[in-house]
N, C-alpha and C. Protein backbone atom coordinates (compact mmCIF):
# COMPACT_ATOMS: atom_id res chain seq x y z
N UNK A 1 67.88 -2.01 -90.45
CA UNK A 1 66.91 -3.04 -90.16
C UNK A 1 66.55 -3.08 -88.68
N UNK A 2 67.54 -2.72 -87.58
CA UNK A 2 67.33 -2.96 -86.21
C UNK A 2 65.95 -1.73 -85.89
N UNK A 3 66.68 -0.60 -86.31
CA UNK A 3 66.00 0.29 -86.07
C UNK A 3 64.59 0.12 -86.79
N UNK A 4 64.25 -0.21 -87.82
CA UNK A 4 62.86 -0.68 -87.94
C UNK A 4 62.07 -1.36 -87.03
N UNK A 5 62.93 -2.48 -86.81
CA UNK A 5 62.17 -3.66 -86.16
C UNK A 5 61.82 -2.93 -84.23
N UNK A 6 63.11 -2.02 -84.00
CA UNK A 6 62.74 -0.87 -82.44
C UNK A 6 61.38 -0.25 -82.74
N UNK A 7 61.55 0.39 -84.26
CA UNK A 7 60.36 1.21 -83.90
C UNK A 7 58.85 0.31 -83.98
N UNK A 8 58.80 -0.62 -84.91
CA UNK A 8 58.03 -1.67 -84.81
C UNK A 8 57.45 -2.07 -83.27
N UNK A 9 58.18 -2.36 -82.66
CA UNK A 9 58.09 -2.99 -81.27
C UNK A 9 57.54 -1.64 -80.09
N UNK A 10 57.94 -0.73 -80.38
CA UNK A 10 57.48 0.36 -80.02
C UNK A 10 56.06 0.94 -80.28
N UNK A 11 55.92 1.03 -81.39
CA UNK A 11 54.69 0.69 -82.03
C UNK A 11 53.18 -0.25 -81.41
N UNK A 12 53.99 -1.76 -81.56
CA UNK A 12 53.32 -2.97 -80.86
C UNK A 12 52.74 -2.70 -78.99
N UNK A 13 54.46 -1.78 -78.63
CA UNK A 13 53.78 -1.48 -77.37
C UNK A 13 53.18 -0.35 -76.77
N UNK A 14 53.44 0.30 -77.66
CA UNK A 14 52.14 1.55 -77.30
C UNK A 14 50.57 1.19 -77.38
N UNK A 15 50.49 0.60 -78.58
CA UNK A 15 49.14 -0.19 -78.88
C UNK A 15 48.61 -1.40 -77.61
N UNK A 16 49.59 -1.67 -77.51
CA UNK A 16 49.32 -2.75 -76.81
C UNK A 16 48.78 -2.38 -75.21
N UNK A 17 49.84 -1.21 -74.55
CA UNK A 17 49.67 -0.48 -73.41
C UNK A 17 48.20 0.60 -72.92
N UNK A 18 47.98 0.69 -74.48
CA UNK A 18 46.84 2.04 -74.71
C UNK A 18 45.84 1.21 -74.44
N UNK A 19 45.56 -0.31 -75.41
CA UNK A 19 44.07 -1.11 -75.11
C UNK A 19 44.09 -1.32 -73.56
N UNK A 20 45.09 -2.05 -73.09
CA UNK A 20 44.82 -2.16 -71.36
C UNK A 20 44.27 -0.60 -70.20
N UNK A 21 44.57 0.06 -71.19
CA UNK A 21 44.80 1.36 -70.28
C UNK A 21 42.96 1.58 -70.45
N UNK A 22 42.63 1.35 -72.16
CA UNK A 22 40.94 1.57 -72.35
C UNK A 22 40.55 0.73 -71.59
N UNK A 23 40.54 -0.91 -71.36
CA UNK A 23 40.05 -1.52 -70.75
C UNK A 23 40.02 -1.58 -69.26
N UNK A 24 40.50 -0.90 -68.39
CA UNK A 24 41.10 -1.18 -66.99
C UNK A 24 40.99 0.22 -66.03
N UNK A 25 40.90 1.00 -67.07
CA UNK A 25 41.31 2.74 -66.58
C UNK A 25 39.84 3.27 -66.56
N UNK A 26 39.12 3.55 -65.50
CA UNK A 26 37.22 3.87 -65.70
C UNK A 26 37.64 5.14 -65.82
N UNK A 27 36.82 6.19 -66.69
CA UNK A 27 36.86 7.45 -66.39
C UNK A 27 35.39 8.28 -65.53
N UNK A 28 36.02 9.23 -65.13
CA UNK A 28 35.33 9.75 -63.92
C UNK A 28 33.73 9.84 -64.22
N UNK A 29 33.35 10.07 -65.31
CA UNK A 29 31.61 10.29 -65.85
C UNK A 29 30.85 8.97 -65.15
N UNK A 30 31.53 7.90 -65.50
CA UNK A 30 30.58 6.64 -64.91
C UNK A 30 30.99 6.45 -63.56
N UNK A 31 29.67 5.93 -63.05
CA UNK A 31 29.95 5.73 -61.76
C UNK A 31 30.50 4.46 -61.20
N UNK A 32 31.08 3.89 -60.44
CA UNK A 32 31.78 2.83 -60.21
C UNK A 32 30.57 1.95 -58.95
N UNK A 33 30.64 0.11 -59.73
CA UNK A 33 29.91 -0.37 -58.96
C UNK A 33 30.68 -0.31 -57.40
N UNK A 34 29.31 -0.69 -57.02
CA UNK A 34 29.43 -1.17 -55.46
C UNK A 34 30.58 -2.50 -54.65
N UNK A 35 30.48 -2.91 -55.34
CA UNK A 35 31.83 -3.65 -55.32
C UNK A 35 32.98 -3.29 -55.94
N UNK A 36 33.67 -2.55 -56.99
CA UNK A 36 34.29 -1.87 -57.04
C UNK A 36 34.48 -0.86 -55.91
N UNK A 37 33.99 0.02 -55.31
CA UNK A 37 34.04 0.75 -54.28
C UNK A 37 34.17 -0.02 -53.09
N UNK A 38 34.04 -0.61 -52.71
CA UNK A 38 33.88 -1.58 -51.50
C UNK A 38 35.83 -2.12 -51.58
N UNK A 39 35.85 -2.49 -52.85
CA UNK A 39 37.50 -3.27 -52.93
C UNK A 39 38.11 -1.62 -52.81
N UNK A 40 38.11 -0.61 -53.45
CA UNK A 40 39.06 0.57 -52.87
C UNK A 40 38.90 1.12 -51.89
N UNK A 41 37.85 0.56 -51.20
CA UNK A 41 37.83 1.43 -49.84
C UNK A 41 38.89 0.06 -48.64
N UNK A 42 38.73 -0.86 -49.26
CA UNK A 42 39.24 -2.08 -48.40
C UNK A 42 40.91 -1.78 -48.17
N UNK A 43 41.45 -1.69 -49.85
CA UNK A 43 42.68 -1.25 -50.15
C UNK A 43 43.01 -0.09 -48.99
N UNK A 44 42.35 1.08 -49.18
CA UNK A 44 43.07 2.29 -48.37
C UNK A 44 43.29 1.34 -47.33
N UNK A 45 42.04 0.69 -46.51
CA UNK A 45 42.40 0.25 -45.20
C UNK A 45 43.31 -0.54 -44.99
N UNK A 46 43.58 -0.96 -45.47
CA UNK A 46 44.30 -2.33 -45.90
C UNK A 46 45.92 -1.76 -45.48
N UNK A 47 46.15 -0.55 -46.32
CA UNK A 47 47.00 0.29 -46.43
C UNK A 47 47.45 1.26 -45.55
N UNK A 48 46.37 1.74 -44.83
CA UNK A 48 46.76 2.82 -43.49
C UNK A 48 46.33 3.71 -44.24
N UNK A 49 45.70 4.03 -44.94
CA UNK A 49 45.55 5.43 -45.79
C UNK A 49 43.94 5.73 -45.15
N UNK A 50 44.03 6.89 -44.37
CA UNK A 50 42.55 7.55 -43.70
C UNK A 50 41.44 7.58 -44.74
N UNK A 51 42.26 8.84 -45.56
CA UNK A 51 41.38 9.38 -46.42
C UNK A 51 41.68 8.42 -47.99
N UNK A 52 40.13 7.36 -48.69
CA UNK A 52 40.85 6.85 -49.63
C UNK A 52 41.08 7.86 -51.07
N UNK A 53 40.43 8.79 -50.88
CA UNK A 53 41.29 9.80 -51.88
C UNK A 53 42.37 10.06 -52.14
N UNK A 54 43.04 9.89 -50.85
CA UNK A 54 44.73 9.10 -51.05
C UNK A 54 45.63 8.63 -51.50
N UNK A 55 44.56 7.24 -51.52
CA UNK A 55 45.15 5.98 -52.50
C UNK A 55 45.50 6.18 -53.72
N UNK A 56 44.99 7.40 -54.23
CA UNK A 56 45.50 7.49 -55.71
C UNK A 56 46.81 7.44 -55.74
């Protein structure tokens, strides 16, 4: 029974991890607004990082 209810929960959090990841994660084809860009370029600075290609 434990082991059901592990893989269950495992289950719950893969699902659960994958929607945030669709919602939150832009992929490279679209282009990112202007304010979006503006907040990662702030971050590098923010950070000490020259180049914000970096920041990744």
């Amino acid at each position: 029974m434990a082991t059901l209810v592990r893989r269950l929960f495992k289950v719950a959090l893969f699902i659960g991890l994958f929607l945030l990841s669709v919602r939150y994660v832009h992929p490279y084809p679209y282009e990112w607004t202007e304010a979006q860009m503006r907040a990662w370029l702030y971050t590098s600075q923010a950070l000490g990082i020259r180049d914000p290609e970096d920041s990744y």
